[in-house]
C-alpha atoms as a PDB file:
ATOM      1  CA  UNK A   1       0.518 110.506 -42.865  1.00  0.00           C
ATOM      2  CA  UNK A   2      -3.072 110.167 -43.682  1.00  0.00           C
ATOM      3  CA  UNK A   3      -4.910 112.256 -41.183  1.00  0.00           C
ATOM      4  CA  UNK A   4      -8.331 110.128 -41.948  1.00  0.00           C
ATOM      5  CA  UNK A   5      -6.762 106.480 -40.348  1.00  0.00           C
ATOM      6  CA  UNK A   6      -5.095 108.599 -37.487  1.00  0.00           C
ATOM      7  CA  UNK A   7      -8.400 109.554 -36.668  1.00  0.00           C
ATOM      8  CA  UNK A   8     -10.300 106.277 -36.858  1.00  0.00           C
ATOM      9  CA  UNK A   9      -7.381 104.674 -34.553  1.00  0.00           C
ATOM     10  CA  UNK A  10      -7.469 107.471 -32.156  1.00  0.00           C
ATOM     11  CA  UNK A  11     -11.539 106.595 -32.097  1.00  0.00           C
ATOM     12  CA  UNK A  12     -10.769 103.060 -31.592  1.00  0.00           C
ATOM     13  CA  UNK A  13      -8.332 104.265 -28.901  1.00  0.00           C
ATOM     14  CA  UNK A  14     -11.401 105.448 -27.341  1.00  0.00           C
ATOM     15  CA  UNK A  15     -13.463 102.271 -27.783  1.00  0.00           C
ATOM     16  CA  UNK A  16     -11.070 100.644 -25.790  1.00  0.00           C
ATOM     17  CA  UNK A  17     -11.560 102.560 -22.980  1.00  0.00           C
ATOM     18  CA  UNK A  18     -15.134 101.950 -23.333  1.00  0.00           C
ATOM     19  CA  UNK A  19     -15.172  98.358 -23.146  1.00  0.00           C
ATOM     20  CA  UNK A  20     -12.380  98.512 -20.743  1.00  0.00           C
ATOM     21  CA  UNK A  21     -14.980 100.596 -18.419  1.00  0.00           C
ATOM     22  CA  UNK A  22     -17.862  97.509 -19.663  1.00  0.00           C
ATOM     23  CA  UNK A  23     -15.749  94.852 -18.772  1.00  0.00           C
ATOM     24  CA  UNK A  24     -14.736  95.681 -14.971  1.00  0.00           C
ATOM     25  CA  UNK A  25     -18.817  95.627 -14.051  1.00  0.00           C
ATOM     26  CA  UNK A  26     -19.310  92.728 -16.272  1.00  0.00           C
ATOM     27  CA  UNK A  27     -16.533  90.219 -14.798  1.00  0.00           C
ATOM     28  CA  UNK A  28     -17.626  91.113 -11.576  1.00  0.00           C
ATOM     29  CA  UNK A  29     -20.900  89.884 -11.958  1.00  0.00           C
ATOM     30  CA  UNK A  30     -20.796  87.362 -14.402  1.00  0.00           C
ATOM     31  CA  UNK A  31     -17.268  86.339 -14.095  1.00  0.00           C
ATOM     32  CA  UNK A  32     -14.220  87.419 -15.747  1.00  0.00           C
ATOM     33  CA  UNK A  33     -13.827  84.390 -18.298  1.00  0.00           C
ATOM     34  CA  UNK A  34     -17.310  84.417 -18.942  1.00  0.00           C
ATOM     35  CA  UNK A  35     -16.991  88.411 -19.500  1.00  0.00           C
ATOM     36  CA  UNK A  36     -14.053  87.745 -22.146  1.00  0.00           C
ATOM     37  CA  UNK A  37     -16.025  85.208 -23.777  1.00  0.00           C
ATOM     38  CA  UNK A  38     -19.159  87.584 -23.993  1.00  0.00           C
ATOM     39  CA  UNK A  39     -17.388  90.107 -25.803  1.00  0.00           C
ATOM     40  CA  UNK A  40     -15.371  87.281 -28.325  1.00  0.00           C
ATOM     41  CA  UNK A  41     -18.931  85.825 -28.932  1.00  0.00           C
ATOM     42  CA  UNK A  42     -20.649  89.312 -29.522  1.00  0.00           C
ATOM     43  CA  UNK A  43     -17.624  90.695 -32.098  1.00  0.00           C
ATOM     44  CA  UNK A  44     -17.391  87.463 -34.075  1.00  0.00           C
ATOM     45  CA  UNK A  45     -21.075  87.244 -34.849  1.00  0.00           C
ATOM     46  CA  UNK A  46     -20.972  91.199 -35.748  1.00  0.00           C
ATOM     47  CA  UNK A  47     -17.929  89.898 -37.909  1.00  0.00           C
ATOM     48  CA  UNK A  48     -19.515  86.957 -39.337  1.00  0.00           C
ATOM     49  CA  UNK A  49     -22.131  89.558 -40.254  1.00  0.00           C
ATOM     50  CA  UNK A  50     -19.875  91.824 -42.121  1.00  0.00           C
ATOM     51  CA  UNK A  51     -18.497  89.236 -43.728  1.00  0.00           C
ATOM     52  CA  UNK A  52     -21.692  87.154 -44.910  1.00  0.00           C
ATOM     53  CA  UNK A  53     -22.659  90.685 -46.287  1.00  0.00           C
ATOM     54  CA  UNK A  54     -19.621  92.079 -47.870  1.00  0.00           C
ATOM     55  CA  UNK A  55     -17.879  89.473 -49.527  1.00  0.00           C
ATOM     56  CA  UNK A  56     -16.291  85.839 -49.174  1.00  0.00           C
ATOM     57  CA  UNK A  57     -12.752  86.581 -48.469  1.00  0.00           C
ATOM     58  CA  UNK A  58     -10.122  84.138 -48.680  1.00  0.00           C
ATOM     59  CA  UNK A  59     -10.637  81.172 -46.490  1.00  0.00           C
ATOM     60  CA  UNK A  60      -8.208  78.615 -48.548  1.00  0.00           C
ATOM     61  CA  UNK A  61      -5.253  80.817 -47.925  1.00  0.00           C
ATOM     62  CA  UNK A  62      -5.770  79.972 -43.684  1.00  0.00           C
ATOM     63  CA  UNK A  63      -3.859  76.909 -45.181  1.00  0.00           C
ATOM     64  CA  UNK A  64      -1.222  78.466 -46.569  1.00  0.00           C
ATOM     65  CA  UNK A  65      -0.102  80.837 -44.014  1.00  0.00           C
ATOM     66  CA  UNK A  66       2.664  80.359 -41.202  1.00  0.00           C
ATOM     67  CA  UNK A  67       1.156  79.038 -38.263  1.00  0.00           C
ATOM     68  CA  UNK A  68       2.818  81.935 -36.106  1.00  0.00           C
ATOM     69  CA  UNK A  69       0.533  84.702 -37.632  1.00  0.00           C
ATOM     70  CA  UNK A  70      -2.125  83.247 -35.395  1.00  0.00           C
ATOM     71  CA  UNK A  71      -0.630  84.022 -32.549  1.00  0.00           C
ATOM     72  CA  UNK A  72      -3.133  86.874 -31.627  1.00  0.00           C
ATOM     73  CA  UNK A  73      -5.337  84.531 -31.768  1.00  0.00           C
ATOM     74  CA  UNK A  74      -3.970  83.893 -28.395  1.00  0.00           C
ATOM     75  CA  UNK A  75      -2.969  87.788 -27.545  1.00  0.00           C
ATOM     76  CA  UNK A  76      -6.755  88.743 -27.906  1.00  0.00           C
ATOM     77  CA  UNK A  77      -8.356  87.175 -25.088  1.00  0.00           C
ATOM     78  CA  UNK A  78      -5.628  87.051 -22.751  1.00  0.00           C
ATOM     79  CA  UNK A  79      -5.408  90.856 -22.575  1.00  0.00           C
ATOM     80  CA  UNK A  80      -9.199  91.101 -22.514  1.00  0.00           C
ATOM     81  CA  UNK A  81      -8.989  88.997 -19.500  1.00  0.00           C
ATOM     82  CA  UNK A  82      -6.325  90.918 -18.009  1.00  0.00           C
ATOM     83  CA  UNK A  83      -8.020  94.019 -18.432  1.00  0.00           C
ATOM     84  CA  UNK A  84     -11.040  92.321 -17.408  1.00  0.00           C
ATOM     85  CA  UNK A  85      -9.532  91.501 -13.933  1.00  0.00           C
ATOM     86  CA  UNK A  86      -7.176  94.560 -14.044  1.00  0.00           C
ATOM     87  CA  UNK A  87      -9.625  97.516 -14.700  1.00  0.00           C
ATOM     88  CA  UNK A  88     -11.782  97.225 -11.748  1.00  0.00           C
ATOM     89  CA  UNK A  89      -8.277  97.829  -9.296  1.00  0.00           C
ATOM     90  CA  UNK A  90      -6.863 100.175 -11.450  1.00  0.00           C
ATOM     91  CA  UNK A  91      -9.388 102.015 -13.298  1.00  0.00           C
ATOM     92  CA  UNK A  92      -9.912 102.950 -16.496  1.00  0.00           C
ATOM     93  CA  UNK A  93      -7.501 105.451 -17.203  1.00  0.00           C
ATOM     94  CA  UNK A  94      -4.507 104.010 -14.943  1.00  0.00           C
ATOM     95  CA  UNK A  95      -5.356 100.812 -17.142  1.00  0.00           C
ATOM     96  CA  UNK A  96      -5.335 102.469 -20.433  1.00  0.00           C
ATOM     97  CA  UNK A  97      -2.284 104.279 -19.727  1.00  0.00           C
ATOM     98  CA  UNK A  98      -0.539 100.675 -18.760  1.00  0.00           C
ATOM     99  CA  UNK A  99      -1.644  99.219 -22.147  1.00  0.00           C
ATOM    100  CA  UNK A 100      -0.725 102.270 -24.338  1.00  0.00           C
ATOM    101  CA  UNK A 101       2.555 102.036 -22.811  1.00  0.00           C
ATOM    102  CA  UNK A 102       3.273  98.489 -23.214  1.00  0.00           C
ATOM    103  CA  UNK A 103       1.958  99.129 -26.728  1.00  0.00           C
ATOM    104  CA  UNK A 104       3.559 101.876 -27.820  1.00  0.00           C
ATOM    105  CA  UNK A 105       7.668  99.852 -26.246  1.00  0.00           C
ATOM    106  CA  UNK A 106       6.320  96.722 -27.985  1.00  0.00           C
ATOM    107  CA  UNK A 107       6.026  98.976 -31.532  1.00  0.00           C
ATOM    108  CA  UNK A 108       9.232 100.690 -31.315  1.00  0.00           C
ATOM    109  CA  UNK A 109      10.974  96.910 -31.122  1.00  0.00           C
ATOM    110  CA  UNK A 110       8.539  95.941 -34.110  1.00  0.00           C
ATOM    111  CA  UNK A 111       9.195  98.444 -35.924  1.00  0.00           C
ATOM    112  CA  UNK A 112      13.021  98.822 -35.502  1.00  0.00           C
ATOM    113  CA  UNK A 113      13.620  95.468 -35.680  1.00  0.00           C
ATOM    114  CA  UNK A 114      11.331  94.437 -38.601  1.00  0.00           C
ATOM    115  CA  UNK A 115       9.785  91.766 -37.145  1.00  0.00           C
ATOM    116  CA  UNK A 116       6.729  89.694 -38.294  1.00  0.00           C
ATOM    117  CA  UNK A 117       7.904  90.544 -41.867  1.00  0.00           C
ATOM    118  CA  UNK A 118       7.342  94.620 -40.722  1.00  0.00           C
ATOM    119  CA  UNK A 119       8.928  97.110 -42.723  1.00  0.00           C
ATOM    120  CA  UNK A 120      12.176  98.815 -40.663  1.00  0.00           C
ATOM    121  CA  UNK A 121      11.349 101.834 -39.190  1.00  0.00           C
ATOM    122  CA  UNK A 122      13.774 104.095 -37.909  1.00  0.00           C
ATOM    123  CA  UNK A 123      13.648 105.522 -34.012  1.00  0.00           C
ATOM    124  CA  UNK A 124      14.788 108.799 -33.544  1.00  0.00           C
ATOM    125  CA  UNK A 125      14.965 111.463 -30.198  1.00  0.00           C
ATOM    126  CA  UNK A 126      11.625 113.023 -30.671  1.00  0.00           C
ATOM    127  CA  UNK A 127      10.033 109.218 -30.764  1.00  0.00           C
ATOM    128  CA  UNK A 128      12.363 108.562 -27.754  1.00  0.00           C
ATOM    129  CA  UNK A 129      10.889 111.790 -26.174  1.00  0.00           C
ATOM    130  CA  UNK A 130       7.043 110.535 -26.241  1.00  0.00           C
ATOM    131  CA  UNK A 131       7.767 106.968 -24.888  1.00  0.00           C
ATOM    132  CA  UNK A 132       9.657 109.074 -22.388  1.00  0.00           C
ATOM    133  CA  UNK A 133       6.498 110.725 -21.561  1.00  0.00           C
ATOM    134  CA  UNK A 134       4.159 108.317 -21.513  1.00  0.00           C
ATOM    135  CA  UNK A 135       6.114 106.504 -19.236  1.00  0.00           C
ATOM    136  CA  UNK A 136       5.729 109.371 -17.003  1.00  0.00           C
ATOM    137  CA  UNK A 137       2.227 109.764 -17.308  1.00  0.00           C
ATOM    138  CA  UNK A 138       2.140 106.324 -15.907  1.00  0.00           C
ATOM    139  CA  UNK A 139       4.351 107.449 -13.294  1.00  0.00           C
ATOM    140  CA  UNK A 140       1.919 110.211 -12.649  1.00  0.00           C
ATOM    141  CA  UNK A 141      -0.998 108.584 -12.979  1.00  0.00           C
ATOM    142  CA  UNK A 142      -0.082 106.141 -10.296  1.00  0.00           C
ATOM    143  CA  UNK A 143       1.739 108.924  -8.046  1.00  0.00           C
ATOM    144  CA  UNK A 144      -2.461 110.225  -8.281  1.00  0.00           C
ATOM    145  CA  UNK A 145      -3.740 106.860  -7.054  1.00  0.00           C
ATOM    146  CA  UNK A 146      -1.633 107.278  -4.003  1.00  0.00           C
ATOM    147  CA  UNK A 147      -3.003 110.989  -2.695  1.00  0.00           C
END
């Protein structure tokens, strides 16, 4: 595994949690739609940006590709709105802990399965084991809300 893209996710990990701690205060006072659509508005001009500056990509192949792919299209804002309304309740970490685990079931299906044209990737015990455990840091974590 390359230890340099293990690191940059783990930082985006971590950038999650930040706007996951921006967006609670923001909704609140703004609104939670209007919240979601302050943060879409803000990351496609800073991707417009990159884009204008590094190249012209591809656009004629958007007609070319199976409608499905843009289903996250979809995904993105819903669970920015979710986390929007959900982060303020919860809290951050009780939050992040809830998406990491949904994330990490929905990957073991993707990646056992093969789906959305995903190489197969075998599951074994020790994978098993830290699904196993983050479940139970959920557990935990919301066992800790209750004290």
């Amino acid at each position: 595994m390359n230890v340099i893209f293990i690191a940059l996710i783990v930082v985006a990990g971590m950038g999650l949690s930040f706007e996951a701690g921006l967006l609670g205060p923001l909704g609140e006072k703004v609104g939670h739609l209007w919240a979601t659509l302050s943060i879409f508005v803000v990351g496609t001009a800073l991707l417009w940006l990159i884009r204008h500056f590094t190249g012209k990509g591809k656009f004629t192949a958007w007609q070319s590709i199976p409608k499905w792919q843009l289903i996250g299209g979809i995904l993105g804002p819903l669970y920015v709105v979710v986390l929007t309304l959900a982060t303020p309740i919860l809290g951050v970490a009780m939050s992040m802990i809830c998406i990491l685990f949904g994330q990490i079931t929905t990957s073991f299906a993707i990646d056992y399965f093969g789906w959305f044209a995903m190489p197969k990737q075998n599951t074994n015990p020790l994978r098993l084991l830290g699904l196993a455990l983050i479940f139970l840091a959920l557990c935990f974590s919301y066992l800790g809300t209750l004290s």
